[in-house]
C-alpha atoms as a PDB file:
ATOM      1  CA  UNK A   1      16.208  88.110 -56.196  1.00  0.00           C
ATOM      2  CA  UNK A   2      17.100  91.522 -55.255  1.00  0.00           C
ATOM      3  CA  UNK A   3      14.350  91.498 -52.413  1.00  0.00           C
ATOM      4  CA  UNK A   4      16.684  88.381 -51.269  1.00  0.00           C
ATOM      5  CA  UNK A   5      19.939  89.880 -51.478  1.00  0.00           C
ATOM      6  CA  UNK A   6      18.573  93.083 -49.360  1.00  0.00           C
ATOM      7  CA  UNK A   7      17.046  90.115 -46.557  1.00  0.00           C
ATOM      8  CA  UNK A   8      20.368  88.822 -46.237  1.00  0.00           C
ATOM      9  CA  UNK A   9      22.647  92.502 -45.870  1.00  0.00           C
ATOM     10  CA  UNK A  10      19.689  92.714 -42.767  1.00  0.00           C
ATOM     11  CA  UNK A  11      20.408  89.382 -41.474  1.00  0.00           C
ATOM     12  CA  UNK A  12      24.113  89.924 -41.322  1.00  0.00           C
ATOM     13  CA  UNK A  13      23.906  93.587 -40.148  1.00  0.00           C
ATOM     14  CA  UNK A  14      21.973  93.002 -37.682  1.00  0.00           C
ATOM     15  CA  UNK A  15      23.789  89.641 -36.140  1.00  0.00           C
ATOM     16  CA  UNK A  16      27.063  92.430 -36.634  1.00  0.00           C
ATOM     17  CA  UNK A  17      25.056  95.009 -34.094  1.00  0.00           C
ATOM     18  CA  UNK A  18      24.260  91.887 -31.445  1.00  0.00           C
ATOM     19  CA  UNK A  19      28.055  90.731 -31.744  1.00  0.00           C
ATOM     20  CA  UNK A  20      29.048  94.655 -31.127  1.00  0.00           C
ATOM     21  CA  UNK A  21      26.903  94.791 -28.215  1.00  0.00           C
ATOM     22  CA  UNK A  22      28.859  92.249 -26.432  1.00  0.00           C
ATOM     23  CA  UNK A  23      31.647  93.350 -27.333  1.00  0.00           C
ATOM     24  CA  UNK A  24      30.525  96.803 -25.986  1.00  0.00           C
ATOM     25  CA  UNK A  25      29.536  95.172 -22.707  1.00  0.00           C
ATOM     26  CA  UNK A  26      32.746  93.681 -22.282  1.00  0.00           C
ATOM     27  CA  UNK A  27      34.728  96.992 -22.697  1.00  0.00           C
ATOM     28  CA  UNK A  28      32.104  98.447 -20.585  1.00  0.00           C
ATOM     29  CA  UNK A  29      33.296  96.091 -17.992  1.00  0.00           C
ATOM     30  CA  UNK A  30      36.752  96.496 -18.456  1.00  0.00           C
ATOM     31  CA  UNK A  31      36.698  99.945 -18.214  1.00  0.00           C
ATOM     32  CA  UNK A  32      34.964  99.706 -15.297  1.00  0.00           C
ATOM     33  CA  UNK A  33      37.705  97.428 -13.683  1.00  0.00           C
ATOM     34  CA  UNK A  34      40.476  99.985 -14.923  1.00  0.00           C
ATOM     35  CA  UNK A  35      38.941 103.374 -13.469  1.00  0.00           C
ATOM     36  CA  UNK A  36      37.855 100.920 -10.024  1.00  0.00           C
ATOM     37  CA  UNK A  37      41.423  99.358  -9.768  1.00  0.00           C
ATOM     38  CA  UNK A  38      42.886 102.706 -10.720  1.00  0.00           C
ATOM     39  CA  UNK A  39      41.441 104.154  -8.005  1.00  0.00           C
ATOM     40  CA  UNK A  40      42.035 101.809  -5.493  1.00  0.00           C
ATOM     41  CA  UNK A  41      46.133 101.314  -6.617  1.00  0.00           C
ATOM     42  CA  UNK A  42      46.748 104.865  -6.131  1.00  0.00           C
ATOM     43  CA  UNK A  43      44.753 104.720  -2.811  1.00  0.00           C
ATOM     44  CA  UNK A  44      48.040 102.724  -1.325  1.00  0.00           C
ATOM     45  CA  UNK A  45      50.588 104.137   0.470  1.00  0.00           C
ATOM     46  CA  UNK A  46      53.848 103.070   2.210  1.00  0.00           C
ATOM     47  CA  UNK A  47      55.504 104.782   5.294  1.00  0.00           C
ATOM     48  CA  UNK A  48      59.000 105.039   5.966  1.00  0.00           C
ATOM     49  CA  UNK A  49      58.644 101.933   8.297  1.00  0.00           C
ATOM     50  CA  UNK A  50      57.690 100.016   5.144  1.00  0.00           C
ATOM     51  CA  UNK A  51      53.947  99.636   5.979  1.00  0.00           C
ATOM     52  CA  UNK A  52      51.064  99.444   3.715  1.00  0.00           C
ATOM     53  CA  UNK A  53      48.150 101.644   3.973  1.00  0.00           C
ATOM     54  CA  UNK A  54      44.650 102.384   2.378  1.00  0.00           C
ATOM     55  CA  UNK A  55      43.047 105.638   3.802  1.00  0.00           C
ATOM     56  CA  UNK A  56      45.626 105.518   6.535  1.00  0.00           C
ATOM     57  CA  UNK A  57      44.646 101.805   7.495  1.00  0.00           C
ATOM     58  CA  UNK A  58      46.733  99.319   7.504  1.00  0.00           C
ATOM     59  CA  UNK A  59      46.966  96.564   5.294  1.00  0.00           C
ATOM     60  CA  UNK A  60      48.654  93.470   6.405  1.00  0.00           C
ATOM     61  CA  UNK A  61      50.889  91.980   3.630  1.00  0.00           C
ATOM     62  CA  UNK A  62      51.688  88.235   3.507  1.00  0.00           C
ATOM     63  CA  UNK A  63      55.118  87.004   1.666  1.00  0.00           C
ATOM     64  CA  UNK A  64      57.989  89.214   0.844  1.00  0.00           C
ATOM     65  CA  UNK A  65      57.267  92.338  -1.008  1.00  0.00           C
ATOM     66  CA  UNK A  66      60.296  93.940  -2.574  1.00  0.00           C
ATOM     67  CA  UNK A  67      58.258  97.205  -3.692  1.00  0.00           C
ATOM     68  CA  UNK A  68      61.299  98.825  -5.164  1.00  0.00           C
ATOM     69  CA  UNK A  69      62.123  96.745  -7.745  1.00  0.00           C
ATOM     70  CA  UNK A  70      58.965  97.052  -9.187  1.00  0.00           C
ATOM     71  CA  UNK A  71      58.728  97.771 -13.337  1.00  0.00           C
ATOM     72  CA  UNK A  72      55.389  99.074 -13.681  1.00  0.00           C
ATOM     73  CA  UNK A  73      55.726  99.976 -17.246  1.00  0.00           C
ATOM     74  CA  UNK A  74      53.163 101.449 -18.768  1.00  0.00           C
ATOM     75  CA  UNK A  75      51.953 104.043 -20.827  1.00  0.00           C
ATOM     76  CA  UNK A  76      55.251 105.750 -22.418  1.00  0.00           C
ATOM     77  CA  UNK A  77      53.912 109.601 -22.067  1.00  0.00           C
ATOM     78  CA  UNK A  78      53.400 108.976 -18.350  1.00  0.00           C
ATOM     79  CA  UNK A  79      57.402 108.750 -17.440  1.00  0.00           C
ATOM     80  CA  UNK A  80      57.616 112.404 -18.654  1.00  0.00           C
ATOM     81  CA  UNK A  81      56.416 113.357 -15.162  1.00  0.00           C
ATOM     82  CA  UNK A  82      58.905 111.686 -13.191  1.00  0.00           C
ATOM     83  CA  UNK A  83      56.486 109.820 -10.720  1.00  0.00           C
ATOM     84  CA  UNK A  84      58.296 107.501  -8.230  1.00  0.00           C
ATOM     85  CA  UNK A  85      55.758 105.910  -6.178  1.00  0.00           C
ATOM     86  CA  UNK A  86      54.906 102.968  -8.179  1.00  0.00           C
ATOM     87  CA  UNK A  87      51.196 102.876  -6.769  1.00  0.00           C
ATOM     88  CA  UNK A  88      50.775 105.915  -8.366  1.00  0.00           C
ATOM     89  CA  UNK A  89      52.337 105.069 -11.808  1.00  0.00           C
ATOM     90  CA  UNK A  90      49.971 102.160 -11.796  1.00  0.00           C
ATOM     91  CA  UNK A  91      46.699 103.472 -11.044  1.00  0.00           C
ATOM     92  CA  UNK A  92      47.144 106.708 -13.681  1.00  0.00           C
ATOM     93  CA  UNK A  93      48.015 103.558 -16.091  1.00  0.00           C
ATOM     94  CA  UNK A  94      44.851 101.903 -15.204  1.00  0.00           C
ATOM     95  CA  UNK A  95      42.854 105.099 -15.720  1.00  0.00           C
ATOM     96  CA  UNK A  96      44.780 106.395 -19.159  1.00  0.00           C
ATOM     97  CA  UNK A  97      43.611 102.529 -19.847  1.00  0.00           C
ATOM     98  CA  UNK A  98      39.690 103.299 -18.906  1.00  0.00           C
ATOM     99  CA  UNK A  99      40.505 106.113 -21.243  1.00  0.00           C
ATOM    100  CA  UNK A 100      41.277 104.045 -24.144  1.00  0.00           C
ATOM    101  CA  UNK A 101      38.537 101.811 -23.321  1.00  0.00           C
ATOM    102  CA  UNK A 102      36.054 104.947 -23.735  1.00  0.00           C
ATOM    103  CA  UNK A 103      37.310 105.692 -26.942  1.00  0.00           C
ATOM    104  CA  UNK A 104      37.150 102.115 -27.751  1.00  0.00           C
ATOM    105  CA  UNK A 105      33.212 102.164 -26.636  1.00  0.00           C
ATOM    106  CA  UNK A 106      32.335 104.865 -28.606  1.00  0.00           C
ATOM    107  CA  UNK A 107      34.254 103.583 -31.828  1.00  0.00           C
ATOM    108  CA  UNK A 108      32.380 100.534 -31.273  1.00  0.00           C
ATOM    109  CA  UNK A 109      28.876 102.133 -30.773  1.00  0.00           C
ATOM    110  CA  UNK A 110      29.168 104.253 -33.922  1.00  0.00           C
ATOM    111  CA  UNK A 111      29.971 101.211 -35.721  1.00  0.00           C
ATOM    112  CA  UNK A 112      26.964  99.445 -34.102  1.00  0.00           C
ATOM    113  CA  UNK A 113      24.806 102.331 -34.913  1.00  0.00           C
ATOM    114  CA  UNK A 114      25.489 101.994 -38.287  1.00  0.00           C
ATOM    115  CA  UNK A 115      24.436  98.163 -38.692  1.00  0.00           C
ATOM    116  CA  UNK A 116      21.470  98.551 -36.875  1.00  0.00           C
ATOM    117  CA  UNK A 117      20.633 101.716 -39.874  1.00  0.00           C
ATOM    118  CA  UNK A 118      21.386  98.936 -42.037  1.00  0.00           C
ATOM    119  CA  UNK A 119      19.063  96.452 -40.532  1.00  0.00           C
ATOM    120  CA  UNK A 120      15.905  98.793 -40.261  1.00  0.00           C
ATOM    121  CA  UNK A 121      16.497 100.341 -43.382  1.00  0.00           C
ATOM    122  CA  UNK A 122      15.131  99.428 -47.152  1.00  0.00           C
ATOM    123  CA  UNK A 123      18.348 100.118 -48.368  1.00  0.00           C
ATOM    124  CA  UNK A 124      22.051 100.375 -47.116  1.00  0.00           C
ATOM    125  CA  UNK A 125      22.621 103.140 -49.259  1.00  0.00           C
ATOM    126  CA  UNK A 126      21.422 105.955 -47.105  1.00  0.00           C
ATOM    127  CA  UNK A 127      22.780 109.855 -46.106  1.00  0.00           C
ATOM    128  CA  UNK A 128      22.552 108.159 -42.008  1.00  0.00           C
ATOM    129  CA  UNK A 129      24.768 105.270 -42.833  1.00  0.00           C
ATOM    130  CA  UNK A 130      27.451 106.904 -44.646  1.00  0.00           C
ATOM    131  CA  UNK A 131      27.277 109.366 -41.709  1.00  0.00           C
ATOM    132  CA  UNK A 132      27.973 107.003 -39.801  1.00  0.00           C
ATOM    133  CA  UNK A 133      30.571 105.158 -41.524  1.00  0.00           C
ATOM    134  CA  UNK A 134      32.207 108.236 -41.736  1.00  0.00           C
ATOM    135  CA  UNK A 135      31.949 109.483 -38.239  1.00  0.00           C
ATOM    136  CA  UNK A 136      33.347 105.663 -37.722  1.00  0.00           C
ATOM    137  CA  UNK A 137      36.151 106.180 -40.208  1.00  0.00           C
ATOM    138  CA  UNK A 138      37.337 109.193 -38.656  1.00  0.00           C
ATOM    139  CA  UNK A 139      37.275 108.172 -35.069  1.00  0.00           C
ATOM    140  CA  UNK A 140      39.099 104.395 -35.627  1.00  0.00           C
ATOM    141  CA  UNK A 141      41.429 106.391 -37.587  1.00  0.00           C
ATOM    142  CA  UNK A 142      42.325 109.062 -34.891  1.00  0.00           C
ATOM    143  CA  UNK A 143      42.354 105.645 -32.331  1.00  0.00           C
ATOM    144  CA  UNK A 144      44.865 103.625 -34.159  1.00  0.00           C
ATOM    145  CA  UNK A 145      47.022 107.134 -35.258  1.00  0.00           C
ATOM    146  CA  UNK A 146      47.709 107.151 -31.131  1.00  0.00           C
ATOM    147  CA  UNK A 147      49.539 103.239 -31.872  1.00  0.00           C
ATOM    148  CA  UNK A 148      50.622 103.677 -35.316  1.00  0.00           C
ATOM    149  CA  UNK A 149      50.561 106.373 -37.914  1.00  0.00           C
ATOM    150  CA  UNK A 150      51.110 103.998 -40.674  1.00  0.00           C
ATOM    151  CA  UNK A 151      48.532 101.579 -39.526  1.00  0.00           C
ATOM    152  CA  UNK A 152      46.387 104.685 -39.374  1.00  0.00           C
ATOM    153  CA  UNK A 153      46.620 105.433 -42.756  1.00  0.00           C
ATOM    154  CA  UNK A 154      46.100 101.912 -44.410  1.00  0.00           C
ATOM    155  CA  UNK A 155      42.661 102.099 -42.181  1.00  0.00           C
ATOM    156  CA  UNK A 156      41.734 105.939 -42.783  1.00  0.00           C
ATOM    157  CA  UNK A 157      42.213 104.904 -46.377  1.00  0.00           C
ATOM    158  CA  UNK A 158      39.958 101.908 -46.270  1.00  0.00           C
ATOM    159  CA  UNK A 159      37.253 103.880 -44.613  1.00  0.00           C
ATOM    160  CA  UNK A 160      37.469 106.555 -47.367  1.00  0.00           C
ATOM    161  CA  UNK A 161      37.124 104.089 -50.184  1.00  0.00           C
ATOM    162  CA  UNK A 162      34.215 102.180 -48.238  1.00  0.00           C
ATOM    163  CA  UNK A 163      32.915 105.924 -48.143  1.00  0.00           C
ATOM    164  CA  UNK A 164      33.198 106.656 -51.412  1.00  0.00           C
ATOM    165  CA  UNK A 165      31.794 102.441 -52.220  1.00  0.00           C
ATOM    166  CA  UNK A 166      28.611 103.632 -50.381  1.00  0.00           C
ATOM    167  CA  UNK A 167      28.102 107.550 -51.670  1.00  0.00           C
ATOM    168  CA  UNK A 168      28.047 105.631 -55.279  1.00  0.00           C
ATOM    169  CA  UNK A 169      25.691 102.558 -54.360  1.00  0.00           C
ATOM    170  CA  UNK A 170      23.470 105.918 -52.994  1.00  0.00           C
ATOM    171  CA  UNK A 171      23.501 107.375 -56.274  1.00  0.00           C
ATOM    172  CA  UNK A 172      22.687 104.289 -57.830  1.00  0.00           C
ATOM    173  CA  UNK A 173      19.943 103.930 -55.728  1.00  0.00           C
ATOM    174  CA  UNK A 174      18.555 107.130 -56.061  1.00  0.00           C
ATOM    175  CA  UNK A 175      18.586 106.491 -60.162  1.00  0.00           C
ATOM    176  CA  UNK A 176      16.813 103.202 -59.812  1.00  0.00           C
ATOM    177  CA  UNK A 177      14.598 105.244 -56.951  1.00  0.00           C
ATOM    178  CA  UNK A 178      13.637 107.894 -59.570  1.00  0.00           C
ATOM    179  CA  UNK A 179      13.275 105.125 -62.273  1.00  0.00           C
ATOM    180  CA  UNK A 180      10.150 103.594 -60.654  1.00  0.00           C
END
């Protein structure tokens, strides 16, 4: 029965890592399209005659463009530097974006890496996987602290008690370990 129980923590940790690495992929590609269109936004320009550039050519724009009126919005920390050209502001959104999207990948990775040390393990309870539930714990807590400090600590918590869930289970299977 045990043998059983073990099969099916494998089964579902590893179906976890393949759902992870899509998920991976797809913040792979968005990053990708935020650093790319990040680039390319801040690439624009627009004379004093009102005419659209990219590298000094000119872009032809079709309909009525009323570039002033523009609310980029954005990223909150990014109005402390007073930037008026609202290419600008939008492309150094895009790329603070591809930041979070790194941090997002590696959160995401860790957490993958941890499954997959679940799935080709004999036992979940082992020194790699609770460093990498910790590692994991840290990092989604430092992540979500940037949104919300309360959310943060509802999820730092949770990983500490998981933590602590799986530094037991390890000393429970060291006992039974040193019993046989």
């Amino acid at each position: 029965m045990e043998n059983t129980k073990i099969q099916k923590i494998k089964r579902s940790a590893g179906t976890t890592a393949k759902v992870l690495k899509v998920i991976k992929t797809i913040i792979l590609i968005g990053m990708i399209c935020c650093i790319v269109g990040g680039v390319f936004t801040m690439l624009i320009q627009k004379d004093e005659l009102g005419t659209f550039s990219i590298l000094g050519r000119p872009i032809t724009v079709h309909g009525m463009v009323d570039i002033e009126n523009v609310n980029v919005g954005g990223f909150e920390f990014l109005k402390i530097f007073n930037i008026d050209n609202p290419f600008i502001l939008a492309g150094l959104n895009c790329l603070v974006a591809a930041v979070i999207c790194l941090a997002a990948y590696i959160v995401v990775n860790v957490i993958r890496n941890a499954f997959l040390e679940i799935e080709s393990s004999d036992t979940p309870f082992t020194k790699n996987v609770m460093n990498h539930i910790k590692v994991a714990g840290i990092l989604v807590t430092v992540l979500i602290c940037t949104a919300s400090f309360g959310y943060a600590l509802i999820v730092g918590l949770t990983f500490w008690c998981i933590y602590n869930v799986f530094d037991y289970g390890m000393e429970l299977q060291t006992e039974a370990d040193e019993t046989l």
